[in-house]
C-alpha atoms as a PDB file:
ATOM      1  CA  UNK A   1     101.542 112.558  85.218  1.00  0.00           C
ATOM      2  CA  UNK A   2      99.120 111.664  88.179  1.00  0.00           C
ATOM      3  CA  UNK A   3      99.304 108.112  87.287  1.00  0.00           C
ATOM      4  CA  UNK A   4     103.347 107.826  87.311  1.00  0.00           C
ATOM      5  CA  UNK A   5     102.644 111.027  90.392  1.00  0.00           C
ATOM      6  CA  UNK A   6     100.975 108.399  92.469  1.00  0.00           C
ATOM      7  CA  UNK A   7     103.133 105.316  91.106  1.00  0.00           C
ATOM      8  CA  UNK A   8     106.050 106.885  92.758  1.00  0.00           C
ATOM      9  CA  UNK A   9     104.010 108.256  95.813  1.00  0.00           C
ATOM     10  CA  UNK A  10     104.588 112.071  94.870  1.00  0.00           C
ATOM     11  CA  UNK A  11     102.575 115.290  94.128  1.00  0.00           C
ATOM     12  CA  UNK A  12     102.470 115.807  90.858  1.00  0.00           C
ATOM     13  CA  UNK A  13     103.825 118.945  91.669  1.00  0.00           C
ATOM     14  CA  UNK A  14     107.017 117.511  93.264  1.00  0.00           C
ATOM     15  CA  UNK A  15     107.133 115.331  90.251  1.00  0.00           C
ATOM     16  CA  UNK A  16     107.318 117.893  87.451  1.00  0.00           C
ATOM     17  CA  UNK A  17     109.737 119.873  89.703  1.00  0.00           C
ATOM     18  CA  UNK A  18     111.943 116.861  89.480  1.00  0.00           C
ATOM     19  CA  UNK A  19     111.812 115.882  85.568  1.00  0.00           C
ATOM     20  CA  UNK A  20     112.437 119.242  84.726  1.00  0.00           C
ATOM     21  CA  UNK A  21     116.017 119.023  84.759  1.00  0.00           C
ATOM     22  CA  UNK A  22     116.050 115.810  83.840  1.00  0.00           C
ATOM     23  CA  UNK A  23     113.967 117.463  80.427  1.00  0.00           C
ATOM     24  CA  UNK A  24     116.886 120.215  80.411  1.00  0.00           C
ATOM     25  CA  UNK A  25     119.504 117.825  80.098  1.00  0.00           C
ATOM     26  CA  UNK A  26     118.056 116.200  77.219  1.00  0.00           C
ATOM     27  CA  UNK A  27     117.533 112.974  79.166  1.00  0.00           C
ATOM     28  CA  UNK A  28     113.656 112.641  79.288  1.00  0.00           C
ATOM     29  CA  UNK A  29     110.799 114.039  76.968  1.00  0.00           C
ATOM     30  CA  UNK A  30     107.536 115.135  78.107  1.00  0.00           C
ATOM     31  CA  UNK A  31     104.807 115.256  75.052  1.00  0.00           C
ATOM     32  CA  UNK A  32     101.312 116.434  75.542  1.00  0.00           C
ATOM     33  CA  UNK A  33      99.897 117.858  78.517  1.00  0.00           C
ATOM     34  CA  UNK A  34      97.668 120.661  80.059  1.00  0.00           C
ATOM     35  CA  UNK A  35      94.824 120.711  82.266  1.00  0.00           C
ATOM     36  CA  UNK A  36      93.368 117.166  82.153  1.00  0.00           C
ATOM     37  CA  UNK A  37      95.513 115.881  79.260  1.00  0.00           C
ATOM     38  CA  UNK A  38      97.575 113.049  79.274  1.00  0.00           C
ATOM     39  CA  UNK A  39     101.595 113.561  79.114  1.00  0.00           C
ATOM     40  CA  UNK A  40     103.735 110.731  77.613  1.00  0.00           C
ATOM     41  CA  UNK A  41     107.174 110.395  79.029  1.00  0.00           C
ATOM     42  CA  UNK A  42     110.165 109.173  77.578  1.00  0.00           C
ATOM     43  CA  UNK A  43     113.828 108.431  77.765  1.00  0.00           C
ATOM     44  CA  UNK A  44     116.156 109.479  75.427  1.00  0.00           C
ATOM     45  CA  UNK A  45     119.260 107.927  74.208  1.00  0.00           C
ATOM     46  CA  UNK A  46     121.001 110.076  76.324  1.00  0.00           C
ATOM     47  CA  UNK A  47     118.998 109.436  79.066  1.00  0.00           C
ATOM     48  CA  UNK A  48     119.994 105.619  78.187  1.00  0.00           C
ATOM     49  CA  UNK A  49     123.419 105.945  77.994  1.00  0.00           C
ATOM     50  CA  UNK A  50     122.977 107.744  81.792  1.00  0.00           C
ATOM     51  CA  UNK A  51     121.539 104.543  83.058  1.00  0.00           C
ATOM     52  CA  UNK A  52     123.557 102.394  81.720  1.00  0.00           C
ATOM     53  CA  UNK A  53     126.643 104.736  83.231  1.00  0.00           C
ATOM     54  CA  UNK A  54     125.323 104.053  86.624  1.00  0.00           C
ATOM     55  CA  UNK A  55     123.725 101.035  86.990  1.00  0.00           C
ATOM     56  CA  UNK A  56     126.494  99.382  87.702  1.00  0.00           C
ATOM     57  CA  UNK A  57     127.109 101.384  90.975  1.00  0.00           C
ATOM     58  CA  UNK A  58     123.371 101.268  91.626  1.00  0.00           C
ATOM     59  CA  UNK A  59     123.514  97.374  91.484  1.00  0.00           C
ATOM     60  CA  UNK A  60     126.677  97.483  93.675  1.00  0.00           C
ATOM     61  CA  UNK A  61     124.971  99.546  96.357  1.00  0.00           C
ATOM     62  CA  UNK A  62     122.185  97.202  96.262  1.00  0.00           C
ATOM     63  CA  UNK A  63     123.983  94.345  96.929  1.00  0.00           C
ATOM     64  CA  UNK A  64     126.231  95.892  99.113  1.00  0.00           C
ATOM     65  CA  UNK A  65     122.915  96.716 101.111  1.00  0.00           C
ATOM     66  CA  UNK A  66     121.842  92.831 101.295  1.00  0.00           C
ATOM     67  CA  UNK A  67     125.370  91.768 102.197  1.00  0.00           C
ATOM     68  CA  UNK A  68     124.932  94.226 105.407  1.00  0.00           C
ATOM     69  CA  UNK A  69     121.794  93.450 105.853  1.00  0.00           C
ATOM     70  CA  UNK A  70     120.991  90.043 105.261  1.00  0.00           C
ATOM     71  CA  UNK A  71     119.059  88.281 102.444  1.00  0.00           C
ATOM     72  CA  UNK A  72     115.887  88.047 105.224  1.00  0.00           C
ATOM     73  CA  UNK A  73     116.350  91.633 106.440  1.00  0.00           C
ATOM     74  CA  UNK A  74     116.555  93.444 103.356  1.00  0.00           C
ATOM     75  CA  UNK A  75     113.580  91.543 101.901  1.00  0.00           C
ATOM     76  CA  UNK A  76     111.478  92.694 105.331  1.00  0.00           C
ATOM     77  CA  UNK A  77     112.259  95.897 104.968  1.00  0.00           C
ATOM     78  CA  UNK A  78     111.337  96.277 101.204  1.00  0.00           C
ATOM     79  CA  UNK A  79     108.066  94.790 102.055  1.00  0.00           C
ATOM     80  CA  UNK A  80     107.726  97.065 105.256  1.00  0.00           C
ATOM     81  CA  UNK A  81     108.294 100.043 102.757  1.00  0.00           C
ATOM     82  CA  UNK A  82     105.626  98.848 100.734  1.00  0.00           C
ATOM     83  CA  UNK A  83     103.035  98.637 103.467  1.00  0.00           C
ATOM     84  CA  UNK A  84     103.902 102.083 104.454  1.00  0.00           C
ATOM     85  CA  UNK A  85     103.098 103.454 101.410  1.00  0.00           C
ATOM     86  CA  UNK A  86     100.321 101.586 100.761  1.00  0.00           C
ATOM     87  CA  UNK A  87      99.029 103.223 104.394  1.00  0.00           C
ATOM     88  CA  UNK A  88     100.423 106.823 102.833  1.00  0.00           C
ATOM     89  CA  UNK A  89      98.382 106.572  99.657  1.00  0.00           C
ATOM     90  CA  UNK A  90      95.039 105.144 101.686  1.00  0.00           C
ATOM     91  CA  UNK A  91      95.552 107.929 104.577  1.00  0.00           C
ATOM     92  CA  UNK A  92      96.113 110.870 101.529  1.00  0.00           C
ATOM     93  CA  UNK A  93      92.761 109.589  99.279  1.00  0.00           C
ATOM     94  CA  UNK A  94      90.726 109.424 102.789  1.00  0.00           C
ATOM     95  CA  UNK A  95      89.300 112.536 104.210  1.00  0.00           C
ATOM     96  CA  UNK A  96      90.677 114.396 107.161  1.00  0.00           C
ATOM     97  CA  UNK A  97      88.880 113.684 110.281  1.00  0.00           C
ATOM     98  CA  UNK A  98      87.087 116.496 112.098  1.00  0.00           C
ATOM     99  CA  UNK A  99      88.102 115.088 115.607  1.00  0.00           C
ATOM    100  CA  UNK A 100      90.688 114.074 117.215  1.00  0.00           C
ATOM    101  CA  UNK A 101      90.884 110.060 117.461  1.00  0.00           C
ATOM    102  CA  UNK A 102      89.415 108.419 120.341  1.00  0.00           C
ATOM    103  CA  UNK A 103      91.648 108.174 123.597  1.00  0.00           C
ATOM    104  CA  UNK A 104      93.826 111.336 122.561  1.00  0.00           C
ATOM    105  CA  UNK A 105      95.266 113.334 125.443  1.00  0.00           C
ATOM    106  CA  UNK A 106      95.355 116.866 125.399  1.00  0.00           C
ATOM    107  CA  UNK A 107      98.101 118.256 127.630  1.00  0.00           C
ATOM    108  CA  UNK A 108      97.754 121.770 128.646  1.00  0.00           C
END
């Protein structure tokens, strides 16, 4: 779970809050788990057949999206995206600082 948890750039918290009713509806499995033990995910056939449902809209919105945007635009702002959660995942594994930065203003 922390591995996908920081894959997707969530608490793992947020993360199981979010399969479980995916796991309810029968369209993911979680096997294993506990404190420090690995849990394997899954889709299910169900879960399958969901995707498949919906993909086609997803792929439509998508390229719907590019079409608005531009081939240039869309592909700068995917990579922007990236480098802001890159930034996100350094700023959360670095510790918080004990000062204020340098040149802050304090307005009172």
């Amino acid at each position: 779970m922390a591995e996908l948890s920081d894959c997707l750039g969530l608490e793992r918290t947020s993360l199981v809050r979010n399969l479980q009713p995916l796991q309810r509806d029968g369209l993911v499995t979680a096997d294993g788990g506990g404190r420090g033990i690995r849990v394997e995910l899954a889709i299910t056939a169900k879960g399958r057949k969901q995707v498949e449902k919906f993909m086609p809209a997803w792929e439509s919105a998508q390229s719907t999206a590019v079409q608005v945007l531009g081939e240039k635009r869309w592909s700068a702002l995917l990579a922007d995206l990236e480098k802001v959660a890159s930034a996100l995942k350094i700023k959360k594994k670095s510790p918080t600082p004990l000062h204020p930065r340098h040149g802050a203003h304090h307005h009172e």
